[in-house]
Protein backbone atom coordinates (compact mmCIF):
# COMPACT_ATOMS: atom_id res chain seq x y z
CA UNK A 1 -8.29 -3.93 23.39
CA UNK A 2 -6.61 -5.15 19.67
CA UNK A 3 -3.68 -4.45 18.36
CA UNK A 4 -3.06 -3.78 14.97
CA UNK A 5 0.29 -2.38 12.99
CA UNK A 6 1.36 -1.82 8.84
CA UNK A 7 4.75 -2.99 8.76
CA UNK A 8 6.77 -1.91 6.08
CA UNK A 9 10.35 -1.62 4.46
CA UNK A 10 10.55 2.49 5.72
CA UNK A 11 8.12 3.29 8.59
CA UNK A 12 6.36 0.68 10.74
CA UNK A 13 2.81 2.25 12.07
CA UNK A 14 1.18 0.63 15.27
CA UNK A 15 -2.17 1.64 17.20
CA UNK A 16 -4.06 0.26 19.44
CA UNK A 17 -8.32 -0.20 18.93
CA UNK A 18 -11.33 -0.82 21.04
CA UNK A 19 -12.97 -2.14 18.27
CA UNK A 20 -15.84 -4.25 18.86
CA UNK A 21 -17.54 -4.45 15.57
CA UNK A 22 -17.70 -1.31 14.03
CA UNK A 23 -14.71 0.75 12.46
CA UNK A 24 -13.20 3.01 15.34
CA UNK A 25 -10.38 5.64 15.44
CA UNK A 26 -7.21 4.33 17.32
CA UNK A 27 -7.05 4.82 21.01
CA UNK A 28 -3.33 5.20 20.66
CA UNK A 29 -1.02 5.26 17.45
CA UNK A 30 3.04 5.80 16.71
CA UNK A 31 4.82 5.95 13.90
CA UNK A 32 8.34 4.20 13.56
CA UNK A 33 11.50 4.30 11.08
CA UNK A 34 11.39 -0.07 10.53
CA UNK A 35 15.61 0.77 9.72
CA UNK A 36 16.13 2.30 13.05
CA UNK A 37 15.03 -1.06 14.76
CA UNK A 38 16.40 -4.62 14.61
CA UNK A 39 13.08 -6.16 14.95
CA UNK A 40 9.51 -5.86 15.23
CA UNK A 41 9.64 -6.66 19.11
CA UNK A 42 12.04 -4.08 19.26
CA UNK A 43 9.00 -1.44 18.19
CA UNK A 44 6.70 -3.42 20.36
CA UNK A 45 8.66 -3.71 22.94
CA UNK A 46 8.57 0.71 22.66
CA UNK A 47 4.54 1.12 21.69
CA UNK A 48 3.78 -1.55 24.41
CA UNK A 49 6.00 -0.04 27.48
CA UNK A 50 7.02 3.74 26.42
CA UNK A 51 9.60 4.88 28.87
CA UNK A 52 8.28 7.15 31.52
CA UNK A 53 8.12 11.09 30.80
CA UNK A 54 9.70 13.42 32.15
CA UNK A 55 7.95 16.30 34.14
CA UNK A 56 9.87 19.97 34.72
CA UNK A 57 9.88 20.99 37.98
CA UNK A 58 10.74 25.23 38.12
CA UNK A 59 11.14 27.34 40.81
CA UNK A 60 12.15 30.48 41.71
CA UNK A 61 16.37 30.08 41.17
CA UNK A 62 16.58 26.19 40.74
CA UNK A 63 14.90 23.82 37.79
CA UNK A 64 15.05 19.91 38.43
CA UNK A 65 13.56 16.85 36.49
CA UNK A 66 11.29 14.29 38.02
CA UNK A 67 10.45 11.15 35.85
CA UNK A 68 7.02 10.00 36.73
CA UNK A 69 4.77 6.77 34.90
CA UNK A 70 2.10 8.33 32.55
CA UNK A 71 -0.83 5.87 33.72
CA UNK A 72 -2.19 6.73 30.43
CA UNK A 73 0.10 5.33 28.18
CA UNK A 74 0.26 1.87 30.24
CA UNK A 75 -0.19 -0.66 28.12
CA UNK A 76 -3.90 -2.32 28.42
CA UNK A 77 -4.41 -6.02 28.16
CA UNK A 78 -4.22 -7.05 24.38
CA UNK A 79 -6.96 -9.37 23.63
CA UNK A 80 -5.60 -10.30 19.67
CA UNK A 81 -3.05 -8.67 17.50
CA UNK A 82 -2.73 -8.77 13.49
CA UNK A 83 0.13 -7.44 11.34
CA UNK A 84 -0.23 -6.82 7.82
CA UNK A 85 3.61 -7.06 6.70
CA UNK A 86 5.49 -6.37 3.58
CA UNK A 87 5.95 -9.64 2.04
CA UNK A 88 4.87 -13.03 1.86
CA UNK A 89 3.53 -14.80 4.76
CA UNK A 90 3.81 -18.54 5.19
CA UNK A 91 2.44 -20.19 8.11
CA UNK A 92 2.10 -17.15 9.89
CA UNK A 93 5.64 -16.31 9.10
CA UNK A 94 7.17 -14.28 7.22
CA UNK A 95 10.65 -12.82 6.08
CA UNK A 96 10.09 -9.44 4.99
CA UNK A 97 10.85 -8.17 1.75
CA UNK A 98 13.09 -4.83 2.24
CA UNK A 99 13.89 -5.39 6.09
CA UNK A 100 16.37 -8.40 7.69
CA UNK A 101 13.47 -8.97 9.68
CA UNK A 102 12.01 -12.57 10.55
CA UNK A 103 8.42 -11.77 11.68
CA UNK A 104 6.47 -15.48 13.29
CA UNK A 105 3.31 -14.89 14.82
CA UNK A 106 3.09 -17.43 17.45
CA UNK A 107 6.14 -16.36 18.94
CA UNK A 108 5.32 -12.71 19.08
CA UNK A 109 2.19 -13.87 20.94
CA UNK A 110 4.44 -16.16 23.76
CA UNK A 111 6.78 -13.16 24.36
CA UNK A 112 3.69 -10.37 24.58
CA UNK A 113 1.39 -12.66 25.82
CA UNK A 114 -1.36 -12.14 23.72
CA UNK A 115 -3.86 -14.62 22.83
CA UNK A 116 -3.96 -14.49 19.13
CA UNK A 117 -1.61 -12.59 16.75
CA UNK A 118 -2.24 -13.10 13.23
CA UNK A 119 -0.11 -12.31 10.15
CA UNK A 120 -1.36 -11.23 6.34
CA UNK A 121 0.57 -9.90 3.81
CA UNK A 122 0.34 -6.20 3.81
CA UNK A 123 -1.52 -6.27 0.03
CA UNK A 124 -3.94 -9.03 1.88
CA UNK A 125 -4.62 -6.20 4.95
CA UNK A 126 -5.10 -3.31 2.59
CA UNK A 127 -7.98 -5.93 0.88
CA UNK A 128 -9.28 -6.23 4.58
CA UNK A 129 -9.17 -2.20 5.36
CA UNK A 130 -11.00 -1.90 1.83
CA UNK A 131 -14.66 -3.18 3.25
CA UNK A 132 -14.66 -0.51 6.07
CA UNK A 133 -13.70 2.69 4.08
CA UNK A 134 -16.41 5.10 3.66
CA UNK A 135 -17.40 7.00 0.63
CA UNK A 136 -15.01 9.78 0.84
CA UNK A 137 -12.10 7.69 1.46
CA UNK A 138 -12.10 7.23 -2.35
CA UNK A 139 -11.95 8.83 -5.22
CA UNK A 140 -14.04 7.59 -8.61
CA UNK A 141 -12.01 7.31 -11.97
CA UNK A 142 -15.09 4.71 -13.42
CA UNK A 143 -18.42 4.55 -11.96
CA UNK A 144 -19.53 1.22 -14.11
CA UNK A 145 -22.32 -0.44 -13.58
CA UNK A 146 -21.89 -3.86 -11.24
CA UNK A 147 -24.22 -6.45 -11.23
CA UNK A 148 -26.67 -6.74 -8.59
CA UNK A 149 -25.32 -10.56 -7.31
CA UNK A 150 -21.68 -10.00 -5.95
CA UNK A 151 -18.65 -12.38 -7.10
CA UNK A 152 -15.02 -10.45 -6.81
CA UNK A 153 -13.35 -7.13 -6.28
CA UNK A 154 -9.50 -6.69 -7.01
CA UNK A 155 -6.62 -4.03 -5.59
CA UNK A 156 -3.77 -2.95 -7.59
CA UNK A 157 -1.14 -0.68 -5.53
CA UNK A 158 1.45 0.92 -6.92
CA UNK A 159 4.17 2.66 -3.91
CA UNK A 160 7.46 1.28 -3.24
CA UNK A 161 6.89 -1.78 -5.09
CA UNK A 162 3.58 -2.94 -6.92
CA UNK A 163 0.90 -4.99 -4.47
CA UNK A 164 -1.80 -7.28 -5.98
CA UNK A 165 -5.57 -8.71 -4.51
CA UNK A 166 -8.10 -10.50 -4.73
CA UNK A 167 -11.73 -10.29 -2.78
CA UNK A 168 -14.22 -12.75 -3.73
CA UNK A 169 -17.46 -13.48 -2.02
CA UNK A 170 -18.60 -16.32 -0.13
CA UNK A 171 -22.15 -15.69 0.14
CA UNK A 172 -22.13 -14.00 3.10
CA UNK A 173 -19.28 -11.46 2.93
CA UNK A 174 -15.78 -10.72 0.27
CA UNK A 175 -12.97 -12.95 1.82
CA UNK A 176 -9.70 -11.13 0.60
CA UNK A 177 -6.52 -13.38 -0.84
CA UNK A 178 -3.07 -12.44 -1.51
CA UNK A 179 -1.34 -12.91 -4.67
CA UNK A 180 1.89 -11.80 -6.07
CA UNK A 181 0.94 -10.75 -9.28
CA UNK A 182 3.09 -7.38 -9.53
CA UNK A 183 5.96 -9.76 -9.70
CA UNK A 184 4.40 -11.62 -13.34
CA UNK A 185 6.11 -11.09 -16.78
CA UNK A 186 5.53 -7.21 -17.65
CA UNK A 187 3.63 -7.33 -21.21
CA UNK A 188 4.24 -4.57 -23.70
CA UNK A 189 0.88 -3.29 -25.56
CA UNK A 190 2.36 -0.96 -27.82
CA UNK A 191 5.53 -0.04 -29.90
CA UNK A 192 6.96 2.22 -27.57
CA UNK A 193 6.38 -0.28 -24.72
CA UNK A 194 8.14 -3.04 -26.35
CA UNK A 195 11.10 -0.44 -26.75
CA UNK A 196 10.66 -0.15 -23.37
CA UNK A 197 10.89 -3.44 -22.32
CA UNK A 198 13.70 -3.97 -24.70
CA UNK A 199 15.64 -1.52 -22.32
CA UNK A 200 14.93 -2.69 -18.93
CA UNK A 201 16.01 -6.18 -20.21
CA UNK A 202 19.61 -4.55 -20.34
CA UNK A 203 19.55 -4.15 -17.15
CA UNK A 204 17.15 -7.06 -15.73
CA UNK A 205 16.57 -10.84 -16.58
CA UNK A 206 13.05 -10.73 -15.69
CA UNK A 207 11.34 -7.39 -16.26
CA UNK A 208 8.38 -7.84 -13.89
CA UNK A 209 5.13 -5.44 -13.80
CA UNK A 210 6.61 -3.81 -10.39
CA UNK A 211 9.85 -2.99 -12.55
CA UNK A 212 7.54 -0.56 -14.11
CA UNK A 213 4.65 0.32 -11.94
CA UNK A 214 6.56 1.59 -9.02
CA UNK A 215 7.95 4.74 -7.85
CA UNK A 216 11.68 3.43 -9.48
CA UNK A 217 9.59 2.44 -12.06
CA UNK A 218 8.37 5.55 -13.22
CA UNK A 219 11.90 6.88 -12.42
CA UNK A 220 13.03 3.93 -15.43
CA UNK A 221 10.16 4.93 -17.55
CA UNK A 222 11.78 8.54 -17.09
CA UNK A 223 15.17 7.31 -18.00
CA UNK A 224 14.33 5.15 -21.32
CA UNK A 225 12.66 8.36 -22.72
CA UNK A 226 15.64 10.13 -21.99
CA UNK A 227 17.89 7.58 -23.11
CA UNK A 228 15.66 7.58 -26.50
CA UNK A 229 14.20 10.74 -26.95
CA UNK A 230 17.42 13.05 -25.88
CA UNK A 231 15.04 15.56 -24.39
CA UNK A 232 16.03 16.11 -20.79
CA UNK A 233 16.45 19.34 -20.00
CA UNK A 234 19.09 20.60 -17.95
CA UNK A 235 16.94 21.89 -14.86
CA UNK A 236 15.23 18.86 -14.95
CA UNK A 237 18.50 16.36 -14.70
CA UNK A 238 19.91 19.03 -11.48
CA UNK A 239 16.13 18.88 -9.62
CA UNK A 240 16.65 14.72 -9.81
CA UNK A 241 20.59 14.79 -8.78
CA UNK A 242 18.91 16.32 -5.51
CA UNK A 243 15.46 15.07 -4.90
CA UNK A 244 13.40 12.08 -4.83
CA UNK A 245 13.34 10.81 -9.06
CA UNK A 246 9.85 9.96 -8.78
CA UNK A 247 8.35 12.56 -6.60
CA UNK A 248 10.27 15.13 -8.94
CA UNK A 249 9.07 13.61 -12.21
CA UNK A 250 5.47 13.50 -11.29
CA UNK A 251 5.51 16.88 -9.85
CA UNK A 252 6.83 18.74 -13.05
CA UNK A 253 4.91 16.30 -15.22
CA UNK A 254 1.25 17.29 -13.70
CA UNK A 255 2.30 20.53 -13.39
CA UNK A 256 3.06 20.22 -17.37
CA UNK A 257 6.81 21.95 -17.02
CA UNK A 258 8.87 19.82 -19.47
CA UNK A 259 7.61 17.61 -22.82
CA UNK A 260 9.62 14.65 -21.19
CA UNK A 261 8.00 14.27 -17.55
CA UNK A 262 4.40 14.40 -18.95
CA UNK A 263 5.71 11.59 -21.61
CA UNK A 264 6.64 9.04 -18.43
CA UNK A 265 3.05 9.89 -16.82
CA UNK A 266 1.40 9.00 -19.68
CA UNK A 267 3.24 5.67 -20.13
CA UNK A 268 3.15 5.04 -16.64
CA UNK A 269 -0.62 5.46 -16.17
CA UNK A 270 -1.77 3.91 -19.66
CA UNK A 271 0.80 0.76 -18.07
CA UNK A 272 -1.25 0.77 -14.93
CA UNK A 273 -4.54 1.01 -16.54
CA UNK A 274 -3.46 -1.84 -18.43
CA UNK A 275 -2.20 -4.15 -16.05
CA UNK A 276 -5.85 -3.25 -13.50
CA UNK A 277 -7.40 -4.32 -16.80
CA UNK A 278 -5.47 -7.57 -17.08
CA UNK A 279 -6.31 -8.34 -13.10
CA UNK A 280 -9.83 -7.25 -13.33
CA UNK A 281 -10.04 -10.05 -16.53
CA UNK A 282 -8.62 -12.98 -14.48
CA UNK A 283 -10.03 -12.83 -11.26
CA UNK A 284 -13.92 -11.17 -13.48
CA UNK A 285 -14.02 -8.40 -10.82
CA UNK A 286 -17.09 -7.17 -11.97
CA UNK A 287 -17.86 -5.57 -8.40
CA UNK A 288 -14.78 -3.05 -8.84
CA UNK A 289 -11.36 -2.46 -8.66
CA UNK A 290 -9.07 -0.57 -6.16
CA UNK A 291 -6.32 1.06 -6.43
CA UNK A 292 -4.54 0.95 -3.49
CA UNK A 293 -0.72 2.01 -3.02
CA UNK A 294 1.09 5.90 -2.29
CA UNK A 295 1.45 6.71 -5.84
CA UNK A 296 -2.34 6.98 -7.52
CA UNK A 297 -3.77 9.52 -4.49
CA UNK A 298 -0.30 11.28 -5.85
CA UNK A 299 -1.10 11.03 -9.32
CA UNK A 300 -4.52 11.31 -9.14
CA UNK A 301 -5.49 14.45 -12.09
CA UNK A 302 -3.35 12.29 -14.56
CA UNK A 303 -5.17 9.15 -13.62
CA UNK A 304 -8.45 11.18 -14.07
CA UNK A 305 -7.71 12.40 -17.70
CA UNK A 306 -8.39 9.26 -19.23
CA UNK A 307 -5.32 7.87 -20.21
CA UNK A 308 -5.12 5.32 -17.22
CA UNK A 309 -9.39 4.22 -18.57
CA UNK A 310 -8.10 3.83 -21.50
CA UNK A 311 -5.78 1.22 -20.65
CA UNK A 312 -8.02 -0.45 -18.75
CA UNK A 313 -10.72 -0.87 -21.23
CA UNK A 314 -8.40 -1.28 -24.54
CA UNK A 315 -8.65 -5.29 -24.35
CA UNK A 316 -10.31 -5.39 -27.71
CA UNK A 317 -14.00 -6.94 -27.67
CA UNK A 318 -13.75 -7.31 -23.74
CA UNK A 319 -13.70 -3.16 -24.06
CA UNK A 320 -17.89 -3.38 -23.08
CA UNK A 321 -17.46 -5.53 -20.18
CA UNK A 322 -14.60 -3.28 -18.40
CA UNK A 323 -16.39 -0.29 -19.20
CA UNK A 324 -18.78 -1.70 -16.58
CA UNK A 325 -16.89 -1.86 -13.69
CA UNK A 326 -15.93 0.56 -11.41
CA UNK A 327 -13.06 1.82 -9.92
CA UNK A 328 -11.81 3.55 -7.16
CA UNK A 329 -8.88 5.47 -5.98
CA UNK A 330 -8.36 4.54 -2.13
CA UNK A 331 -7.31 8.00 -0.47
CA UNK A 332 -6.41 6.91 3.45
CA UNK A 333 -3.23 5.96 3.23
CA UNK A 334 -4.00 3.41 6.55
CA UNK A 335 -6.22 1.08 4.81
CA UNK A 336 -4.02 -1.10 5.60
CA UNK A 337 -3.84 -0.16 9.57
CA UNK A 338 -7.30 -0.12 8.97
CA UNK A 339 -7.57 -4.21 7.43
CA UNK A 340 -5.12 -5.11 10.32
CA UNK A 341 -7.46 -3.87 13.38
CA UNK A 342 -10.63 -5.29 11.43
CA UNK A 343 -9.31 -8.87 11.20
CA UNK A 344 -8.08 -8.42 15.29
CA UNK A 345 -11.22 -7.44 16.06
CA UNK A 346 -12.69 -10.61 14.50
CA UNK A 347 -10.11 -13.09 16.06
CA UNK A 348 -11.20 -11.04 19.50
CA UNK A 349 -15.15 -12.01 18.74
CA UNK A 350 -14.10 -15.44 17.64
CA UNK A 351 -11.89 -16.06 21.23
CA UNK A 352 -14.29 -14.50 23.34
């Protein structure tokens, strides 16, 4: 048996695989809050060795509890464990990024005695989960037209913050790498996105790409175009007092309910097309590009009208080439669960 978890800054998702060599659904999974634990051997410690349940007794006047071991949720032996976690990992370390969390590998592997536990950056796992999706795990915004002798993919993800990958291939099969490229200078193409920028550098030093292509970022997209334009209505401004900014904004932008919520879609997927277009460039992923992250399965009719392809191809006489590749909208929003159990399933093989 393998372990394999998604560790982010809001919920923490664990299962447990039997996964030889080929993809296989979890033989258990549990969803955490990360905030509502002090550590990741605190969740462990709960997935590994859930307290007993407790069984109702009734008779005819009375009612008692007994508390019995479910034999079924006993823990089996864990053969290797991997953890893709939100942030950077260093030596299989890592500090994560919205948690007070220090996450080391080896010692989670003393303490739960498990052979092997390896750590990637969550961005790094997704890159792993994307080589077992199948077809209709994704969603096609370009088919292209790759060439027949593989070199690189990429993954862009846009959620709580913005995630970036590489996958190149060795000869044999794509190796993923992390990078943190949603943290690099955000470049304006346009007039209205060097106004932009202009105001986010009144409130930031460095205005990064994730400063814009998150889900706060489309709420500051929002807020510059109300700054600007003065068109907020007033049942707009009372919906985002009481909901989540960016949920709200993309809701009554695709469903086309106010001038100034279908405004920050636009900008927001024309940026995103543009900065998939600028990774796709440096790394030449000719073989495709993700996009990974919860916003674009979200947002996915306004990525589909053509605004987002358009971003990604306007790089003046490179416009052919990116026209070429394809890209892909990555639905299951456990790719990442997914990249975790395959690489545990691997350091398994390679113990055993």
């Amino acid at each position: 048996m393998i372990l394999a978890g998604d560790i982010g800054g809001t919920k923490t998702i664990l299962a447990l695989f039997d996964w030889k060599t080929e993809r296989v659904e979890p033989a258990r999974e549990r969803t955490f809050a990360s905030a509502d634990f002090k550590s990741l051997e605190e969740i462990l410690e709960e997935f590994l060795n859930p307290p007993p349940k407790t069984a109702t007794l009734s008779g005819d006047e009375t009612t008692a509890e007994a508390s019995e071991p479910d034999e079924s949720e006993e823990a089996p032996p864990i053969m290797a464990a991997c953890f893709g976690v939100a942030g950077p990992v260093i030596e299989n370390r890592s500090r994560t990024t919205n948690l007070p969390w220090v996450v080391d590998g080896t010692e989670l592997a003393m303490r739960f005695k498990i052979q092997t536990v390896r750590l990637l950056n969550d961005l790094e796992a997704t890159a792993h989960g994307m080589l077992v999706l199948r077809p209709e795990e994704t969603e096609i915004l370009n088919v292209g037209a790759p060439p027949p002798t593989k070199g690189a993919m990429a993954l862009i993800a846009a959620g709580t913050g913005l995630g970036e990958a590489i996958l190149f291939w060795d000869g044999v099969r794509y190796r993923p790498m992390p990078s943190e490229g949603g943290h690099a200078d955000f470049a304006p193409n346009s007039d209205i996105e060097i106004e932009l920028l202009r105001y986010l550098r009144a409130s930031y030093l460095h205005v990064s790409y994730e400063r814009v292509l998150s889900g706060s970022g489309l709420h500051a997209i929002y807020e510059f175009l109300r700054d600007n334009k003065k068109n907020e209505p007033t049942w707009v401004a009372e919906r985002l007092r009481i909901g989540d900014p960016a949920a709200v904004i993309a809701e009554i932008g695709l469903n086309k309910q106010a001038e100034i919520c279908i405004q920050a879609l636009d900008l927001f997927a024309s940026i995103y097309g543009a900065e998939a277009g600028n990774l796709a460039l440096k790394v030449l992923a000719l073989d495709g590009i993700y996009l990974g992250g919860g916003i674009a399965p979200k947002l996915l009719p306004k990525l589909k009208d053509g605004t987002f392809l358009r971003g990604f191809t306007g790089k003046g006489r490179y416009k052919r080439l990116l026209s070429t590749i394809p890209v892909r909208v990555i639905m299951n929003q456990k790719t990442a669960l997914l990249g975790a159990a395959s690489v545990a399933a691997q350091l398994d093989t390679a113990s055993s």
